[in-house]
Protein backbone atom coordinates (compact mmCIF):
# COMPACT_ATOMS: atom_id res chain seq x y z
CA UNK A 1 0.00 0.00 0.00
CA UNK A 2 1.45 3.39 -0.87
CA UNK A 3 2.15 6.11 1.93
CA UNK A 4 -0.05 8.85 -0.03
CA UNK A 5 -3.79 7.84 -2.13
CA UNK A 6 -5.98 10.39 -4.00
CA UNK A 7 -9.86 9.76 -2.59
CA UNK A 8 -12.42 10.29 -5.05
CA UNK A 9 -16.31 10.86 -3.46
CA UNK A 10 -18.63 9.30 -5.08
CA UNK A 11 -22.25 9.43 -3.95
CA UNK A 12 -23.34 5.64 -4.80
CA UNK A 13 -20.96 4.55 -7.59
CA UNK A 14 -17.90 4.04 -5.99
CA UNK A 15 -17.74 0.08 -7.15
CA UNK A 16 -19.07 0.92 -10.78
CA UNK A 17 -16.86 3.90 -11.05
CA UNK A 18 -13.48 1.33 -9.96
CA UNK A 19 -14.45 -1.23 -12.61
CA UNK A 20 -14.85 1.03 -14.99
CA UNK A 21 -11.22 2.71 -14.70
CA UNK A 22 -9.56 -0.89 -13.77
CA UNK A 23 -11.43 -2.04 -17.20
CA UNK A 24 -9.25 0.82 -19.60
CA UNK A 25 -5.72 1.01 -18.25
CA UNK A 26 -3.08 -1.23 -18.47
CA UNK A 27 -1.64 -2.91 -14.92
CA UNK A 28 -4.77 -2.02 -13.19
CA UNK A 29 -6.94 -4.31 -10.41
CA UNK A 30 -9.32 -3.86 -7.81
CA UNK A 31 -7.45 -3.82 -4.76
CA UNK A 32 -9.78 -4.24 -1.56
CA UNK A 33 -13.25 -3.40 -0.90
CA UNK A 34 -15.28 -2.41 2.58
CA UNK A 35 -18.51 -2.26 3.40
CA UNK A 36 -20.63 -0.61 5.60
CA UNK A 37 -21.40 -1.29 9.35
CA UNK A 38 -24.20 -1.06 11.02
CA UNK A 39 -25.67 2.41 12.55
CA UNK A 40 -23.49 4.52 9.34
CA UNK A 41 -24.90 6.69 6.56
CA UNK A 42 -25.30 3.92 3.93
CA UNK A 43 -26.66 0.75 4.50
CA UNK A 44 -25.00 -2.12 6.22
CA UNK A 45 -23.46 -4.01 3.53
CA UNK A 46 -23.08 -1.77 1.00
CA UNK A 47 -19.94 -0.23 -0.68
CA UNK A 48 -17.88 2.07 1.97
CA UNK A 49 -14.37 2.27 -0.26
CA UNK A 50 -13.15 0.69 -3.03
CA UNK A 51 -9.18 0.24 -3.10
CA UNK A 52 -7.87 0.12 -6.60
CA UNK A 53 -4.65 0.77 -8.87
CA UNK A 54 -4.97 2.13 -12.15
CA UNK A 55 -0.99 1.61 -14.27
CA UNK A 56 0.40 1.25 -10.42
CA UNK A 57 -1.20 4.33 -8.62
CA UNK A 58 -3.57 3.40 -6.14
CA UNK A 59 -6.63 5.61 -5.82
CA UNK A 60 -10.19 4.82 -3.13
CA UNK A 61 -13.32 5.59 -4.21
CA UNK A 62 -15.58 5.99 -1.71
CA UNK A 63 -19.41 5.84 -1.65
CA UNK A 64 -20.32 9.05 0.66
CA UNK A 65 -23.93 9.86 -0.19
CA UNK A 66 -24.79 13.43 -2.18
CA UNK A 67 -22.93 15.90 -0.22
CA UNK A 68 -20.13 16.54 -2.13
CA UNK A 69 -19.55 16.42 -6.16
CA UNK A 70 -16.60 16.23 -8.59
CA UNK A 71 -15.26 19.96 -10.17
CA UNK A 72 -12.72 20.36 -13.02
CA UNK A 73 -10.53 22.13 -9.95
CA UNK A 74 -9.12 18.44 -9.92
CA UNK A 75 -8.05 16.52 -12.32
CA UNK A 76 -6.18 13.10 -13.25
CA UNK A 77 -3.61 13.49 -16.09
CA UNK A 78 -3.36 10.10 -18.18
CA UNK A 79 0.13 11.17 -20.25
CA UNK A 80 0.07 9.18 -23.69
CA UNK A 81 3.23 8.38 -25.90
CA UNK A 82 1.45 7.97 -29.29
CA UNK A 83 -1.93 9.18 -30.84
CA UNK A 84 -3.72 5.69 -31.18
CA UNK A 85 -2.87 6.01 -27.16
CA UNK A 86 -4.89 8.82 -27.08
CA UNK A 87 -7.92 8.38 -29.52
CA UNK A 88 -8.22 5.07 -27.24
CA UNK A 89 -8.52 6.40 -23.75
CA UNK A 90 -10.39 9.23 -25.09
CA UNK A 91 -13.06 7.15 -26.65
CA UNK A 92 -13.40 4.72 -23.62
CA UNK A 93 -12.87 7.79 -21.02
CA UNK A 94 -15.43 10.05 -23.03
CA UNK A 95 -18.01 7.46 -23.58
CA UNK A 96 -20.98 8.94 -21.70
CA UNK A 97 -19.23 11.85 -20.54
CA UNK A 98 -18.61 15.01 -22.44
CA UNK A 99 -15.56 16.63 -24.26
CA UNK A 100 -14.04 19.77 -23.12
CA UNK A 101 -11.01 21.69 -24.48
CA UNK A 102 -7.45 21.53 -24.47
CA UNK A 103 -7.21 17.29 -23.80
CA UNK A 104 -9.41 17.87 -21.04
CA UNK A 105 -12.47 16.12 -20.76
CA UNK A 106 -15.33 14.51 -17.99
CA UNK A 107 -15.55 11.19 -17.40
CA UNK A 108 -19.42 9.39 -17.02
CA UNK A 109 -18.94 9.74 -13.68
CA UNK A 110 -18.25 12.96 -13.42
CA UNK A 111 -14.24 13.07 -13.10
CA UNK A 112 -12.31 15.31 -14.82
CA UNK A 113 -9.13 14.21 -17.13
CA UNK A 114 -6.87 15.61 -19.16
CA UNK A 115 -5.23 13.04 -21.60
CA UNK A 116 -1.62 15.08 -22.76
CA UNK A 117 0.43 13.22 -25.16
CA UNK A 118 4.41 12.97 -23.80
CA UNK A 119 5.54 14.85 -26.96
CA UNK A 120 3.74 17.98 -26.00
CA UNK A 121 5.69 18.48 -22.89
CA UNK A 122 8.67 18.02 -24.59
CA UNK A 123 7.71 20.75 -27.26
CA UNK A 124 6.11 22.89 -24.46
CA UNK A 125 9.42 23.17 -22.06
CA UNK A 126 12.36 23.35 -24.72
CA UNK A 127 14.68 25.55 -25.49
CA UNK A 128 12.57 27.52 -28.81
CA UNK A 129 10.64 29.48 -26.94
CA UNK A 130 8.70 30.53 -30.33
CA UNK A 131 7.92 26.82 -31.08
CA UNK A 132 6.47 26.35 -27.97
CA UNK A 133 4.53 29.54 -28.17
CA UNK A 134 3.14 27.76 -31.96
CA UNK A 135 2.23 24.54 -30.18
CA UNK A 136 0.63 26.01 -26.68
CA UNK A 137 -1.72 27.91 -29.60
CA UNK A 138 -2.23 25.29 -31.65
CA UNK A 139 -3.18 22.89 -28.38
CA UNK A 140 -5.40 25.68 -27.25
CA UNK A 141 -7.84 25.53 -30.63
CA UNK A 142 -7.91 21.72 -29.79
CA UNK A 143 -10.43 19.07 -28.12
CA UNK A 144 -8.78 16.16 -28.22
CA UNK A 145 -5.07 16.84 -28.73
CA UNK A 146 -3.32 15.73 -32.23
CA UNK A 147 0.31 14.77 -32.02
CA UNK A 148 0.92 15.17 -35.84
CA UNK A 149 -0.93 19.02 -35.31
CA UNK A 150 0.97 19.86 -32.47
CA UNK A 151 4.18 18.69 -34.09
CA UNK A 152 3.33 20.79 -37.21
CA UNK A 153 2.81 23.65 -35.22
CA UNK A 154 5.69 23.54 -33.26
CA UNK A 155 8.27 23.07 -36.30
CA UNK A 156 6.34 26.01 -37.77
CA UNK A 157 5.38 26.82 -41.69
CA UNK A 158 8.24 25.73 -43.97
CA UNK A 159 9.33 27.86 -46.27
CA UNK A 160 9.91 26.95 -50.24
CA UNK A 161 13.27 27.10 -51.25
């Protein structure tokens, strides 16, 4: 068990939501489940947490009723090396959720993700400041992000010669 977990609130979902994630990335299980006790805000029996690792980072989703709900203030950034990476968890991650812009999008139940290909931090934090400048634009006119766009951006228009 790692020293440090991100909790995610869920109002009655938590064991949906866990299969769900486990079910799209790679080196990812159900961990350990609880259940309510007697006399607590659920049900006896029903879902308290769910312990689970999605690539080898361990998350809990808990089942906490309807006080509290999910706000693009946090998110979970899935970093992809190629674009058939990211048309892939985009598609399974989007799938009854809704796009948003920049990579970023919410999940069906209700988290927020941004899916950032490797390349663009790369292009984002070198040395050409101007080429970064081309691809933060061209990222910014995106929903999901394009590798080959970004790229084209960044090397900038070529000039006939």
């Amino acid at each position: 068990m790692q020293n440090l977990s991100t909790c995610l609130w869920f109002e009655d979902c938590a064991e949906q939501a866990a299969a769900f994630y486990t079910g799209i990335f790679p080196n990812s299980r159900i961990l350990q489940t609880t259940h309510y006790l007697e006399g607590a805000l659920l049900d006896a029996g029903s879902v308290l947490t769910v312990r689970f690792s999605l690539d080898g980072t361990e998350y809990v989703a808990l089942n906490g009723g309807p006080n509290f709900s999910f706000t693009p203030a946090i998110s979970l950034v899935a970093y992809c090396d190629t674009q058939e990476q990211i048309d892939d968890l985009w598609e399974k991650l989007c799938n009854d959720g809704h796009a948003g812009e920049c990579g970023w999008l919410t999940d069906r139940y209700g988290i927020s993700w941004q899916v950032v290909p490797r390349p663009l931090i790369a292009m984002l934090t070198g040395a050409d400041g101007a080429a970064a400048q081309r691809a933060f634009n061209a990222m910014m006119q995106m929903t999901r992000l394009d590798i080959a766009l970004l790229e084209e951006a960044y090397e900038g228009p070529r000039i006939a010669g």
